[in-house]
N, C-alpha and C. Protein backbone atom coordinates (compact mmCIF):
# COMPACT_ATOMS: atom_id res chain seq x y z
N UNK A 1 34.92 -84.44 81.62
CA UNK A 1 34.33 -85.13 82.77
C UNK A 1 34.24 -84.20 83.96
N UNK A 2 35.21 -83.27 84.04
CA UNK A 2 35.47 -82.55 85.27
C UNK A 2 34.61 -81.71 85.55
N UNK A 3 33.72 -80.99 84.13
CA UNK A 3 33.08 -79.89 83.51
C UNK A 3 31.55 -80.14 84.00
N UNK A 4 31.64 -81.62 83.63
CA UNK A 4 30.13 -82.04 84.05
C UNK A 4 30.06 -82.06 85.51
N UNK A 5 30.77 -82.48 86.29
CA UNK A 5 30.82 -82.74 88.05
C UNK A 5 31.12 -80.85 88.54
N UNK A 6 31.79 -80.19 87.55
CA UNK A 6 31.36 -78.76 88.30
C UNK A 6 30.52 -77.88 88.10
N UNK A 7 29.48 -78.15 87.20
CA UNK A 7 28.61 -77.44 86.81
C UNK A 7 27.64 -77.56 87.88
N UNK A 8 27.00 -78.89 88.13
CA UNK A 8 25.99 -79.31 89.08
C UNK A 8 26.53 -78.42 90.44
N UNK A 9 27.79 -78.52 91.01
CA UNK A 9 28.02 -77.65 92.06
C UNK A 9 27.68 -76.41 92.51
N UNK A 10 27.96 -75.84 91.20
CA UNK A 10 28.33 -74.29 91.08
C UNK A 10 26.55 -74.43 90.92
N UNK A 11 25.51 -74.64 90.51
CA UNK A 11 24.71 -74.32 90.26
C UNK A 11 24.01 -74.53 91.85
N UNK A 12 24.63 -75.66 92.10
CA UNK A 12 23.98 -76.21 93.41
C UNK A 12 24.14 -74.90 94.27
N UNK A 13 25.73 -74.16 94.56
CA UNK A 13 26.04 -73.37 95.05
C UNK A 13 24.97 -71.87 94.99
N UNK A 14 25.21 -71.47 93.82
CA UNK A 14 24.20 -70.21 93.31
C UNK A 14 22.75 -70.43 94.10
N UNK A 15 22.01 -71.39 93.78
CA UNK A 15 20.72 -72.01 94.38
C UNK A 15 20.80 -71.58 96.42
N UNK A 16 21.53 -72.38 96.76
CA UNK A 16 22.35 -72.16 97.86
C UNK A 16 22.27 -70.48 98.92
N UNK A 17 23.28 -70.02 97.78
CA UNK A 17 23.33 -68.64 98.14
C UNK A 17 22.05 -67.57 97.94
N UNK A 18 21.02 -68.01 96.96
CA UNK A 18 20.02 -67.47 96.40
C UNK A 18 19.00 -67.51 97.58
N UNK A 19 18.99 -68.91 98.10
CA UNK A 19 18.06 -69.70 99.14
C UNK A 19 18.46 -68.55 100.37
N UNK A 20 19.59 -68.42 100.94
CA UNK A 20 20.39 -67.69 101.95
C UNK A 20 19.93 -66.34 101.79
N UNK A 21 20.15 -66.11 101.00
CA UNK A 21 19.96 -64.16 100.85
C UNK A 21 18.65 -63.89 101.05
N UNK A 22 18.11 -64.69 100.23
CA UNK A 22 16.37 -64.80 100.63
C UNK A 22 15.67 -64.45 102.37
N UNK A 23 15.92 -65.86 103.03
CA UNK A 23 15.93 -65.29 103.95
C UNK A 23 16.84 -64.55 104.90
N UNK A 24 18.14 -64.09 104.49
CA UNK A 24 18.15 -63.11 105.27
C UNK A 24 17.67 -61.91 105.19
N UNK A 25 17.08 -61.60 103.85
CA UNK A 25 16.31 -60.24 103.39
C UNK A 25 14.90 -60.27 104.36
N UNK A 26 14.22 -61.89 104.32
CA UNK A 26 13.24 -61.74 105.22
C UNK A 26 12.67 -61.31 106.66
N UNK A 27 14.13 -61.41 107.21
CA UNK A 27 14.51 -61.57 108.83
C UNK A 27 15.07 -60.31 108.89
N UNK A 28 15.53 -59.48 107.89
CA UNK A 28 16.23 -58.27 107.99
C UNK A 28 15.70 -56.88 108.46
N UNK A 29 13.97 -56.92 108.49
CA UNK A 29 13.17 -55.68 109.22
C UNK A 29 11.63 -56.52 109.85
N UNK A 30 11.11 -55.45 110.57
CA UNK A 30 10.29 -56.35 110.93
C UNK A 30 9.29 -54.89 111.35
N UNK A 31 8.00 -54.90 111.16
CA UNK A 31 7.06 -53.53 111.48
C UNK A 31 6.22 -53.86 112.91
N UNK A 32 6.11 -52.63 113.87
CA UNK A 32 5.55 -52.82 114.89
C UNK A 32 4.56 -51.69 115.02
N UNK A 33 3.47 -51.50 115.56
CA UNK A 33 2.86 -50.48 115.75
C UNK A 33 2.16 -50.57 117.26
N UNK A 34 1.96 -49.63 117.53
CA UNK A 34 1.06 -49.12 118.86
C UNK A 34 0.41 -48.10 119.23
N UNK A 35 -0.03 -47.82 120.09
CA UNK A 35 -1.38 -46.55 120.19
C UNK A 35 -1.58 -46.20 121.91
N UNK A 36 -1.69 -45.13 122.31
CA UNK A 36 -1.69 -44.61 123.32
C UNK A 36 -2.59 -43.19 123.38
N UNK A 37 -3.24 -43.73 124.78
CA UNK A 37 -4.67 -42.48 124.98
C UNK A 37 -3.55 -41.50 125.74
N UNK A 38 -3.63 -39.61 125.80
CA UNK A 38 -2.78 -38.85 125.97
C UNK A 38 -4.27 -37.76 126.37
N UNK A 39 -3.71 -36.26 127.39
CA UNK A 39 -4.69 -35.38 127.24
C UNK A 39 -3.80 -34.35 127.16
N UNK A 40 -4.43 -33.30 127.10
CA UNK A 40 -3.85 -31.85 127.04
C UNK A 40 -2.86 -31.83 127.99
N UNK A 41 -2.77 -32.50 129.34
CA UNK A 41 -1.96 -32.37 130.23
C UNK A 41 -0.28 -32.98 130.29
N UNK A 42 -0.19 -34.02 128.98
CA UNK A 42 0.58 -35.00 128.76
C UNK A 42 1.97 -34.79 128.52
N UNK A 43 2.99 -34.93 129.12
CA UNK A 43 4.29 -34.94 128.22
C UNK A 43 4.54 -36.22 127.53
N UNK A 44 4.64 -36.19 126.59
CA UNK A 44 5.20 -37.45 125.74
C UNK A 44 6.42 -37.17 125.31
N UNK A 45 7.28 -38.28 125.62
CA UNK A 45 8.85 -38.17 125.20
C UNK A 45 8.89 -39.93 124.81
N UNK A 46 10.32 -39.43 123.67
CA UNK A 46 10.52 -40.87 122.36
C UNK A 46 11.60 -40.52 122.39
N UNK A 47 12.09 -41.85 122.95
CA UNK A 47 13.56 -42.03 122.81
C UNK A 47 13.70 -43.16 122.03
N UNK A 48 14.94 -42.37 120.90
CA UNK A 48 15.34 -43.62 119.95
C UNK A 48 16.68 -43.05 119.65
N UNK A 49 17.09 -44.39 118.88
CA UNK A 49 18.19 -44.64 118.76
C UNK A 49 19.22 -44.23 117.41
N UNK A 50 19.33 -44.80 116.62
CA UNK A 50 19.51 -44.44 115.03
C UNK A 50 18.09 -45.02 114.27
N UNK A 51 18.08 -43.69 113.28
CA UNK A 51 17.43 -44.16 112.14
C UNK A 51 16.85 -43.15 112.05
N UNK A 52 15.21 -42.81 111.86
CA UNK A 52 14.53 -42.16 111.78
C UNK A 52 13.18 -41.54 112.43
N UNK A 53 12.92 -40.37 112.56
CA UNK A 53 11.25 -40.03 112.99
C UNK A 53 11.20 -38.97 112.34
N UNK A 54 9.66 -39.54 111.54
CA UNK A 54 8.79 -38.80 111.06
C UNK A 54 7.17 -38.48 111.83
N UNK A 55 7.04 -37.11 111.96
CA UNK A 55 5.92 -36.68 112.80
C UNK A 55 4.69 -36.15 111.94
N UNK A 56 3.72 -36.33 112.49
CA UNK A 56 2.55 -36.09 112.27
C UNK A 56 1.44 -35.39 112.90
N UNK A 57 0.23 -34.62 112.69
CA UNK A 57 -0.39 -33.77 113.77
C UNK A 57 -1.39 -34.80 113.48
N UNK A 58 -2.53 -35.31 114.25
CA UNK A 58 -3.47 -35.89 114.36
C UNK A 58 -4.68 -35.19 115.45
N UNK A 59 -5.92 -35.01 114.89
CA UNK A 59 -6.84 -34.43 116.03
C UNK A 59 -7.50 -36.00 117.23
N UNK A 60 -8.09 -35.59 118.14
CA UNK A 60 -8.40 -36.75 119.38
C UNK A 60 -7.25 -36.82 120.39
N UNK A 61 -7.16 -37.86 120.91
CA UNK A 61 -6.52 -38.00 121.99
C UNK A 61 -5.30 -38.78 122.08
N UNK A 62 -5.33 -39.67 120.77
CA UNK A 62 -4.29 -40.88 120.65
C UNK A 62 -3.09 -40.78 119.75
N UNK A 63 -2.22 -40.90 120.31
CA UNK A 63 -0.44 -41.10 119.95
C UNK A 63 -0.71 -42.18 119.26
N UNK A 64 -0.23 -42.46 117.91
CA UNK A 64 -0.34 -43.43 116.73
C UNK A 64 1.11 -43.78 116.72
N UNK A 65 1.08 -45.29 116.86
CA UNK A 65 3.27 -45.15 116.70
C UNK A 65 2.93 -46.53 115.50
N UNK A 66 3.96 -46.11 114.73
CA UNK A 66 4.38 -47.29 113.45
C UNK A 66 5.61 -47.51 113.79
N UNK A 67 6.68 -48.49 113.95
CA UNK A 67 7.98 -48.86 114.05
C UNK A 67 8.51 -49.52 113.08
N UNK A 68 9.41 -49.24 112.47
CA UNK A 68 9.81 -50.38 111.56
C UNK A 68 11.12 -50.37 112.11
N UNK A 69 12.10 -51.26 112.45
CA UNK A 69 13.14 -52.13 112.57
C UNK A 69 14.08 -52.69 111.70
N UNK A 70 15.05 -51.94 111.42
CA UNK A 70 15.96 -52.89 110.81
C UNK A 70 17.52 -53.44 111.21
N UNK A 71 17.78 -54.75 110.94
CA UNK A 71 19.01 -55.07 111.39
C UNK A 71 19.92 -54.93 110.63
N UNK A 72 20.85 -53.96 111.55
CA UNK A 72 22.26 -53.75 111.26
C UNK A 72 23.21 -54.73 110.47
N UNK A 73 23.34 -55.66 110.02
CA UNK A 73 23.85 -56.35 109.82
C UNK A 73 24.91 -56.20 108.92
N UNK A 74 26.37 -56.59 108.66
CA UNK A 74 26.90 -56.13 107.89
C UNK A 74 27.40 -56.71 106.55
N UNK A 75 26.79 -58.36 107.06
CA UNK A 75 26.93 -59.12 105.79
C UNK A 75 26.58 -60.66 106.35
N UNK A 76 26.59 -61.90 105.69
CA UNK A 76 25.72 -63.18 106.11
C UNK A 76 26.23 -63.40 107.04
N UNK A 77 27.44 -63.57 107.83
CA UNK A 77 27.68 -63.86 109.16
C UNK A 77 27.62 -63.10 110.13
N UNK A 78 27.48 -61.02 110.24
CA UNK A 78 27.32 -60.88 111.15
C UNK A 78 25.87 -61.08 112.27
N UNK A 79 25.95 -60.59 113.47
CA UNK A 79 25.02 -61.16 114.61
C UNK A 79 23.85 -60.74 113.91
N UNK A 80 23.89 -59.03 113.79
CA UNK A 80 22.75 -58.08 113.78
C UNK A 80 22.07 -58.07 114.64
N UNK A 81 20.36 -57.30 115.03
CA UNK A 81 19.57 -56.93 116.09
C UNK A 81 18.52 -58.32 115.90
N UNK A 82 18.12 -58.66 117.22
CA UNK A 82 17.18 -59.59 117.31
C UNK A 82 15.71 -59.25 117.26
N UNK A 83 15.94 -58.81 116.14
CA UNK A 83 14.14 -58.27 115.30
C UNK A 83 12.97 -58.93 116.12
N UNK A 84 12.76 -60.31 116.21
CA UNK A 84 11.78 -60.95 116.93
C UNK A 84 11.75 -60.81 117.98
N UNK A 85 12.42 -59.87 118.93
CA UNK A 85 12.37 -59.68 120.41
C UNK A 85 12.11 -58.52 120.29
N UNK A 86 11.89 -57.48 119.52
CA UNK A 86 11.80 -56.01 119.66
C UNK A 86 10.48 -55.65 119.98
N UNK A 87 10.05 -54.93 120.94
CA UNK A 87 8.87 -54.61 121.39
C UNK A 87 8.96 -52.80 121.67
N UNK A 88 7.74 -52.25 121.26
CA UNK A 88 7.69 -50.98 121.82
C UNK A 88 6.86 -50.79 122.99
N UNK A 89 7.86 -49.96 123.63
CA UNK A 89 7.36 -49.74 125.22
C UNK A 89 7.15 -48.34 125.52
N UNK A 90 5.49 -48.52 126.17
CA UNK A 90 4.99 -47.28 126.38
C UNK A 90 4.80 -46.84 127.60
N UNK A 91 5.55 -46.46 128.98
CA UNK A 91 5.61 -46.23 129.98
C UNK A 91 4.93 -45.26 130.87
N UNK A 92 4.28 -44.99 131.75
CA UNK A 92 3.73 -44.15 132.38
C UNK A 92 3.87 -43.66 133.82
N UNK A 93 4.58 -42.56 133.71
CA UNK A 93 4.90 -41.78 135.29
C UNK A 93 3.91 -40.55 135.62
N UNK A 94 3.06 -40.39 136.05
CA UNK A 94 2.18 -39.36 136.56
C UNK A 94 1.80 -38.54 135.18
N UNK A 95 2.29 -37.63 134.90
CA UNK A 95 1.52 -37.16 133.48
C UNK A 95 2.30 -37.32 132.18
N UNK A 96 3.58 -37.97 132.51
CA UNK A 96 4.55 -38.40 131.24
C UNK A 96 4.63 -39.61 130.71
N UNK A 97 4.61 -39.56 129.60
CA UNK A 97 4.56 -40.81 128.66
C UNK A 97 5.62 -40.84 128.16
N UNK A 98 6.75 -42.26 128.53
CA UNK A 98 7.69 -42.38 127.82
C UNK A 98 7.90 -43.91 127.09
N UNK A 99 8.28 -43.71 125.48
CA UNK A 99 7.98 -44.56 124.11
C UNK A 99 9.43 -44.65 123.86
N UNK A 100 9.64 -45.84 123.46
CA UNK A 100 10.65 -46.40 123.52
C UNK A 100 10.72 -47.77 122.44
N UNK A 101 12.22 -48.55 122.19
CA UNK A 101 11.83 -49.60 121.59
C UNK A 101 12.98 -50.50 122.36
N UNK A 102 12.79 -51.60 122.71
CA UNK A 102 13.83 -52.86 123.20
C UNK A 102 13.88 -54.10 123.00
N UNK A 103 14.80 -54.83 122.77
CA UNK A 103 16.17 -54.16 122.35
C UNK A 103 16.32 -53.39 121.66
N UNK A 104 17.18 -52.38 121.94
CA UNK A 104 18.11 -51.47 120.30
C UNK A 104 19.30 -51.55 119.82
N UNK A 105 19.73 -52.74 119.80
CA UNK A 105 21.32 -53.00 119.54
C UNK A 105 21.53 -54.01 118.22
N UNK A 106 21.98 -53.11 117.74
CA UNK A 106 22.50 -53.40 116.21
C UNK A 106 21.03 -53.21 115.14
N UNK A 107 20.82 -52.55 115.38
CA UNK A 107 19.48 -52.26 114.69
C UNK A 107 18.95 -50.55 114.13
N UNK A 108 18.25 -50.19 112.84
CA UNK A 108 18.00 -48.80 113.38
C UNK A 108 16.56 -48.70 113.25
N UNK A 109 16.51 -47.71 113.47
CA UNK A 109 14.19 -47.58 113.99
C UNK A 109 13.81 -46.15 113.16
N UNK A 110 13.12 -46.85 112.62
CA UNK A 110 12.36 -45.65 111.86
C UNK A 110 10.66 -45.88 112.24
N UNK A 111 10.43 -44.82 112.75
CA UNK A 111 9.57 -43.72 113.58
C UNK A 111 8.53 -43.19 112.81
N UNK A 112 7.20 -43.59 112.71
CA UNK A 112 6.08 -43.09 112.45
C UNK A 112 5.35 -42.18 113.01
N UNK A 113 4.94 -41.08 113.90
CA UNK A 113 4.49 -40.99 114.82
C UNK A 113 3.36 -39.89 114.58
N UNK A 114 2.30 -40.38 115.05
CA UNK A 114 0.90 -39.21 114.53
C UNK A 114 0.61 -38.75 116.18
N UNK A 115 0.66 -37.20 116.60
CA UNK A 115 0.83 -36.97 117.69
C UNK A 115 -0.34 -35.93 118.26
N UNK A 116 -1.09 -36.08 119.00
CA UNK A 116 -2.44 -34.65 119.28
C UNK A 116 -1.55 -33.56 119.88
N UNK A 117 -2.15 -32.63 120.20
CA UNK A 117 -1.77 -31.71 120.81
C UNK A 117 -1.68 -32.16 122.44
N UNK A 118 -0.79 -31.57 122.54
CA UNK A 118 -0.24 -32.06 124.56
C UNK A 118 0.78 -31.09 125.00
N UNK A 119 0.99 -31.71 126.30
CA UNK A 119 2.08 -30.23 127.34
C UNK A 119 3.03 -30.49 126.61
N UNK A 120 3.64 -31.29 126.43
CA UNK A 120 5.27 -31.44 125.71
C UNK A 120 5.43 -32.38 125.00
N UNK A 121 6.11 -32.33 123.71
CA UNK A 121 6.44 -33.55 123.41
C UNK A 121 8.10 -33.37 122.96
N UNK A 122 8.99 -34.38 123.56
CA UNK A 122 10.20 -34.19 123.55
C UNK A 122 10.65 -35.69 123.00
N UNK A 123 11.77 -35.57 122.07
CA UNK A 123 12.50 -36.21 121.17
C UNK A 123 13.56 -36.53 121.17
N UNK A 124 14.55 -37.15 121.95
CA UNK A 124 15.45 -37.84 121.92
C UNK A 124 16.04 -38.77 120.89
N UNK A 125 17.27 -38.75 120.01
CA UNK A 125 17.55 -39.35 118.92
C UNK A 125 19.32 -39.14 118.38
N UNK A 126 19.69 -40.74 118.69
CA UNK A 126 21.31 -40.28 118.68
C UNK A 126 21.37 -39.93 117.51
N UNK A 127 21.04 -40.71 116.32
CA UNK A 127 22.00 -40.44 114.91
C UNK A 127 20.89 -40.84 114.08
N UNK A 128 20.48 -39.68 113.39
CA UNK A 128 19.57 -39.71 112.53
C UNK A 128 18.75 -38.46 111.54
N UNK A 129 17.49 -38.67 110.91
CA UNK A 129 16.29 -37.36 111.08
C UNK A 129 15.67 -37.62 111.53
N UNK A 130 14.83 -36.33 112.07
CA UNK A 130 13.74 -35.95 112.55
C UNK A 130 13.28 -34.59 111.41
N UNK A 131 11.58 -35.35 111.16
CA UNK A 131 10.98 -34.67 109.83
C UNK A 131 9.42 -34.15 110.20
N UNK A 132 8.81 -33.27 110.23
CA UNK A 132 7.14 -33.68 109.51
C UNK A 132 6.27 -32.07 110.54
N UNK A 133 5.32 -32.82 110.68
CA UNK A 133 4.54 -31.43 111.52
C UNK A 133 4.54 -32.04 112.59
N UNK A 134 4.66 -30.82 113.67
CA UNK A 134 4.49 -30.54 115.04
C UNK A 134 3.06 -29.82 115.52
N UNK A 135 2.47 -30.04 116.71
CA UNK A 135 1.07 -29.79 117.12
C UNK A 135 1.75 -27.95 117.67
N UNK A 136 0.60 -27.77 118.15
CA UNK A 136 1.00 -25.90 118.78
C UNK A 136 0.70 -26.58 120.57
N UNK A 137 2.40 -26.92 120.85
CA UNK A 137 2.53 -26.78 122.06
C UNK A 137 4.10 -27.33 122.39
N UNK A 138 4.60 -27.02 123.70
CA UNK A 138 6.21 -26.86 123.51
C UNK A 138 6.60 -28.54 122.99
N UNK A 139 7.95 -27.98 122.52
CA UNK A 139 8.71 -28.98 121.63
C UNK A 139 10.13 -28.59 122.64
N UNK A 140 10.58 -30.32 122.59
CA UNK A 140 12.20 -30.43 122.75
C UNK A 140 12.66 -30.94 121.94
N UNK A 141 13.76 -31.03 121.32
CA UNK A 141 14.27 -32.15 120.35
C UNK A 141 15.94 -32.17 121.14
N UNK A 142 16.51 -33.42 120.78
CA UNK A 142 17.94 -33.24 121.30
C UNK A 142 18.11 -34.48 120.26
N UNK A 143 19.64 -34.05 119.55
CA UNK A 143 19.59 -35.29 118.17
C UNK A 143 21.07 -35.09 118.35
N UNK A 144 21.88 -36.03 117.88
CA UNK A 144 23.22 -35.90 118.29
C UNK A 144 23.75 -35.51 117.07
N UNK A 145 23.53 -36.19 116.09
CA UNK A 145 24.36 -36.46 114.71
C UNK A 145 22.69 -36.41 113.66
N UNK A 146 22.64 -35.26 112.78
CA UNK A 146 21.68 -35.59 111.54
C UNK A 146 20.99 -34.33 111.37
N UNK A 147 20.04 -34.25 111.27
CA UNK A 147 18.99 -33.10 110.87
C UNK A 147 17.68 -33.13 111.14
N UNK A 148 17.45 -31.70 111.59
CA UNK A 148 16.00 -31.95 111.92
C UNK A 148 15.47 -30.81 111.07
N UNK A 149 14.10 -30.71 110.53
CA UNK A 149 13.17 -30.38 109.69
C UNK A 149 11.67 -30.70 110.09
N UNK A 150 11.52 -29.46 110.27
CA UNK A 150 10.05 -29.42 110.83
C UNK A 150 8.87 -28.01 110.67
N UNK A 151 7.72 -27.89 110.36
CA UNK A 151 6.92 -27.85 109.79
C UNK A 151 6.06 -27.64 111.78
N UNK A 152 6.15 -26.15 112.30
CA UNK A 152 5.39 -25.69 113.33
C UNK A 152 4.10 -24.97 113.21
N UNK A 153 2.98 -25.51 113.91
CA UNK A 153 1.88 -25.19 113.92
C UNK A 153 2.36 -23.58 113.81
N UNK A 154 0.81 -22.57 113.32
CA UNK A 154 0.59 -21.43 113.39
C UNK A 154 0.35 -20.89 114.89
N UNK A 155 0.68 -20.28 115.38
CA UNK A 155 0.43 -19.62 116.33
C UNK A 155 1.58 -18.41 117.47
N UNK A 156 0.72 -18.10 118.54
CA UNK A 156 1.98 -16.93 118.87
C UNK A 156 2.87 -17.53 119.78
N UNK A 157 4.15 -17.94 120.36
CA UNK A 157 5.08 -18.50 120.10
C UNK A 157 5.96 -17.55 121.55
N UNK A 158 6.20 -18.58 122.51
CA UNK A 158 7.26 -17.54 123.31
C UNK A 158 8.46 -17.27 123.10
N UNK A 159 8.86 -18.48 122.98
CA UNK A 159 10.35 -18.22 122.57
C UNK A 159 11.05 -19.99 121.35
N UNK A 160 11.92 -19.96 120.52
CA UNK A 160 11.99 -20.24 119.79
C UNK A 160 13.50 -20.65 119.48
N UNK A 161 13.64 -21.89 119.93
CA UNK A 161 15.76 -21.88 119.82
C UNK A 161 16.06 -22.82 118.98
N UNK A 162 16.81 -22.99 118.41
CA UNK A 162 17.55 -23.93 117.12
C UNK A 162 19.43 -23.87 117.34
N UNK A 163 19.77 -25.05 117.61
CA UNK A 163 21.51 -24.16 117.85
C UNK A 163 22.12 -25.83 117.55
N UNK A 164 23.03 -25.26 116.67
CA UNK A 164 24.13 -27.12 116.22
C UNK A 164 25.52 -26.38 116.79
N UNK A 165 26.17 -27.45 117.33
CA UNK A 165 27.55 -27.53 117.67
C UNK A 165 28.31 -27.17 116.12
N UNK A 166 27.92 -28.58 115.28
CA UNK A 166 28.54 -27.97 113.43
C UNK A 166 27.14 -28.00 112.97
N UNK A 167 27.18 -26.81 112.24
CA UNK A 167 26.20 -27.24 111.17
C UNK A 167 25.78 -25.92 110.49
N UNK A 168 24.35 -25.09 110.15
CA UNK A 168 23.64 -24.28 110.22
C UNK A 168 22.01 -24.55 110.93
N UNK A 169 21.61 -23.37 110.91
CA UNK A 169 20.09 -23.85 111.76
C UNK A 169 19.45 -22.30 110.82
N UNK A 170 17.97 -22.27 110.78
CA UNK A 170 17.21 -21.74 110.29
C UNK A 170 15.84 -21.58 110.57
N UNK A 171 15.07 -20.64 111.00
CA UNK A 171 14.02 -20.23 110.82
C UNK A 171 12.95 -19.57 110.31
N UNK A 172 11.98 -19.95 110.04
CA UNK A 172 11.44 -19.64 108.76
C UNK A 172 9.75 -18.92 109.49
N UNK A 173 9.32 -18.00 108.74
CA UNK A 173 7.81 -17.30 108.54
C UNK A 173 7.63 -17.17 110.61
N UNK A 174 9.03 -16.31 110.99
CA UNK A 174 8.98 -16.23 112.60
C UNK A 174 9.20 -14.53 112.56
N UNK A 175 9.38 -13.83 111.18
CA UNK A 175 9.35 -12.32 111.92
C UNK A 175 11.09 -12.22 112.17
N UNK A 176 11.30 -11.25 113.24
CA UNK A 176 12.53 -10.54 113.50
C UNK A 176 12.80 -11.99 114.52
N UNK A 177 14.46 -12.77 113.77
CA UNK A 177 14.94 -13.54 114.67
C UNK A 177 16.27 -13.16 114.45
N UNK A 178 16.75 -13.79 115.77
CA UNK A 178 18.37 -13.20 115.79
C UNK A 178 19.18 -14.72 115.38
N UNK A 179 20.22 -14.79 114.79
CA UNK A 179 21.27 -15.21 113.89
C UNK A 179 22.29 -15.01 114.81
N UNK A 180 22.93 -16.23 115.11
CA UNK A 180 24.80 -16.14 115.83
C UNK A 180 25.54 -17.32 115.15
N UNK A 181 26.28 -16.32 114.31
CA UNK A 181 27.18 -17.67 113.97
C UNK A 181 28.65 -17.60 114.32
N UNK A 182 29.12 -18.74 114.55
CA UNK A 182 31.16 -18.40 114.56
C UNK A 182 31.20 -19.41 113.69
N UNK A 183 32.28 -19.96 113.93
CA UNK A 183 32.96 -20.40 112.47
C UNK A 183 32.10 -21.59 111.94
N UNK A 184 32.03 -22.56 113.27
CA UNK A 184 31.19 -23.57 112.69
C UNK A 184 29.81 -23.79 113.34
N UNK A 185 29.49 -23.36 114.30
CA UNK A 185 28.03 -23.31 115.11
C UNK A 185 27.23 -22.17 114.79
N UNK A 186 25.89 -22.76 115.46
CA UNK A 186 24.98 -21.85 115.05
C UNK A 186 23.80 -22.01 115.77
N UNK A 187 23.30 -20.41 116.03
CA UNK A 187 22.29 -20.65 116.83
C UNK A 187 21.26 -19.29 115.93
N UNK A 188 20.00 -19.71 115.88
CA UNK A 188 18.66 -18.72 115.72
C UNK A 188 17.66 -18.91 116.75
N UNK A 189 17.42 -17.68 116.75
CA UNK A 189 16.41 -17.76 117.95
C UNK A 189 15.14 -16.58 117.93
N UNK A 190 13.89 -17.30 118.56
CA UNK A 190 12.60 -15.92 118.18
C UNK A 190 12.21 -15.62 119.68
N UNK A 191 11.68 -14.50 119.87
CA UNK A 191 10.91 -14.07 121.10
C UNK A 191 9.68 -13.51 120.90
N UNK A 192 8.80 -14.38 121.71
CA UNK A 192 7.26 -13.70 121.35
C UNK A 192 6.62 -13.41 122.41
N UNK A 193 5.29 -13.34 122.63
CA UNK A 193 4.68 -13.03 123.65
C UNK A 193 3.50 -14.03 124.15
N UNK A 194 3.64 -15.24 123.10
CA UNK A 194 3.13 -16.21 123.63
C UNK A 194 3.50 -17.07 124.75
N UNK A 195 3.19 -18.43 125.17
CA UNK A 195 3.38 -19.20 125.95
C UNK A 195 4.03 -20.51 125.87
N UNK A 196 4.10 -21.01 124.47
CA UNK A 196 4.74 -22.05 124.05
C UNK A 196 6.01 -21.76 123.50
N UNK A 197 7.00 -23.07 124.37
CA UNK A 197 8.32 -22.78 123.89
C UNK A 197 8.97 -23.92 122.75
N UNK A 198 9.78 -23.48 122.10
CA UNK A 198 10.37 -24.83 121.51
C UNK A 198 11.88 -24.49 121.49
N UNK A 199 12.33 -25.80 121.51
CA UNK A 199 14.13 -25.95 122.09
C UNK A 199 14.36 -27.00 120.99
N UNK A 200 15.38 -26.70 120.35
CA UNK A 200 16.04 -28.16 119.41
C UNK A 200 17.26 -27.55 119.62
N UNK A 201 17.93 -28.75 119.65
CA UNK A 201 19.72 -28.80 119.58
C UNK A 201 20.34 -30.26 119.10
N UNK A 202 20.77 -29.74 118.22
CA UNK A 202 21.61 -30.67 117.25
C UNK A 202 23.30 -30.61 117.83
N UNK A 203 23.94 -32.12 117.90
CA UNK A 203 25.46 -31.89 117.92
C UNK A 203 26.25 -31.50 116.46
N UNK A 204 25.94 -31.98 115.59
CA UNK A 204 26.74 -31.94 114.14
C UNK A 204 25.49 -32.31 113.33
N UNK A 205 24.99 -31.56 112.38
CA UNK A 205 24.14 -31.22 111.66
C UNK A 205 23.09 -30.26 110.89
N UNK A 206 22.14 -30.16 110.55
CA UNK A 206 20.91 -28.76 110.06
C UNK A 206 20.08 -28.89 110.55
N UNK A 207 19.26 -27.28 110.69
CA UNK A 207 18.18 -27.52 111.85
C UNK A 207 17.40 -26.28 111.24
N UNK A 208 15.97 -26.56 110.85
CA UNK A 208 15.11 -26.16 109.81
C UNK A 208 13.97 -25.97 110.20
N UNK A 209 13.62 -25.06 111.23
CA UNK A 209 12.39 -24.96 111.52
C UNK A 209 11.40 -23.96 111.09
N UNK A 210 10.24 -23.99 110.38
CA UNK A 210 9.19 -23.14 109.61
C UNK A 210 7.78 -23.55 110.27
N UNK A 211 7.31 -21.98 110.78
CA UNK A 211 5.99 -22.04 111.18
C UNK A 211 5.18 -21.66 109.77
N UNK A 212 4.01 -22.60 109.93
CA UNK A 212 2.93 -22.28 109.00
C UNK A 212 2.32 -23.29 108.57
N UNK A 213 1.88 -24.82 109.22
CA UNK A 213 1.62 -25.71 108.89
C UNK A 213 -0.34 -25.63 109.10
């Protein structure tokens, strides 16, 4: 008798939990995109948080952004990020463009980004990668925790820095670069006679930069 009254439960239950997981898988990311007109004169800077950016060279004038969102969550009762409030924000101060996403709490952001050529484009990113091709004009990157890997336009090049607190760093198809390592940091660096600079600095991580895209 007992067998029959717990079966229906337990099944009821499973159903239940099946129903639950469901949507929390649904509610668990959410994709945003946006687009922004930029000229040769432009700094564009992207600040994010954890997760990811992947870059892209695109010809014209327009910054292509894809966002995807996901919540942190650590299991059915915690809060996690409020996905349906997340908006990307594209700000404008005299010739700088700054991209952004809000809220960013309890959440991580992975970063699409198809970028033209412009004065700067600088990268802000606590804990994560940063991947893909870069246009021929100066680069910042500052990443706290992860790796960056990147794929630099052809061209002549002023100066050229890569340096992790831990990690290694590397440069690739740059000619005579200088190498400093101590025990656990590391810095490479190129000097040219061009005009464009690029700066990346990693706190704890690899840092992989190759011209020849």
């Amino acid at each position: 008798m007992m067998k029959h009254k717990i079966w229906p439960l337990t099944l009821g239950f499973i159903g239940l939990v099946t129903v639950s997981t469901a949507a929390f898988s649904a509610e668990s990311e959410r994709t945003l995109s946006s687009s922004y007109i930029v000229s040769s004169d432009t700094e564009i800077h992207l600040d994010a948080t954890v997760g990811t950016v992947e870059l892209s060279v695109t010809d014209g004038d327009t910054v292509g952004i894809e966002l995807r969102v996901e919540s942190d969550d650590d299991g059915w009762f915690a809060s996690g990020g409020e996905l349906d409030k997340v908006i990307i924000k594209g700000e404008r101060e005299g010739n700088r463009l700054e991209i952004s996403a809000t809220p960013d709490d309890d959440m991580s952001q992975h970063w699409i980004v198809s970028v033209p050529r412009s004065k700067l484009l600088e990268i802000d990113l606590g804990v994560g990668q940063i991947e893909g091709d870069v246009p021929f004009n100066d680069l910042k990157v500052d990443l706290g925790v992860g790796d960056v890997s990147l794929n630099l336009a052809k061209g002549d090049y002023k100066q050229v820095e890569a340096s992790v607190g831990v990690g290694d760093t590397s440069l690739k198809n740059f000619g005579n670069t200088q190498e400093d390592r101590m025990i656990v940091t590391s810095e490479s660096s190129y000097r040219g006679n061009g005009s464009v600079r690029i700066k990346v600095e990693v706190g704890v991580g690899d840092v992989t930069l190759k011209q020849g895209h």
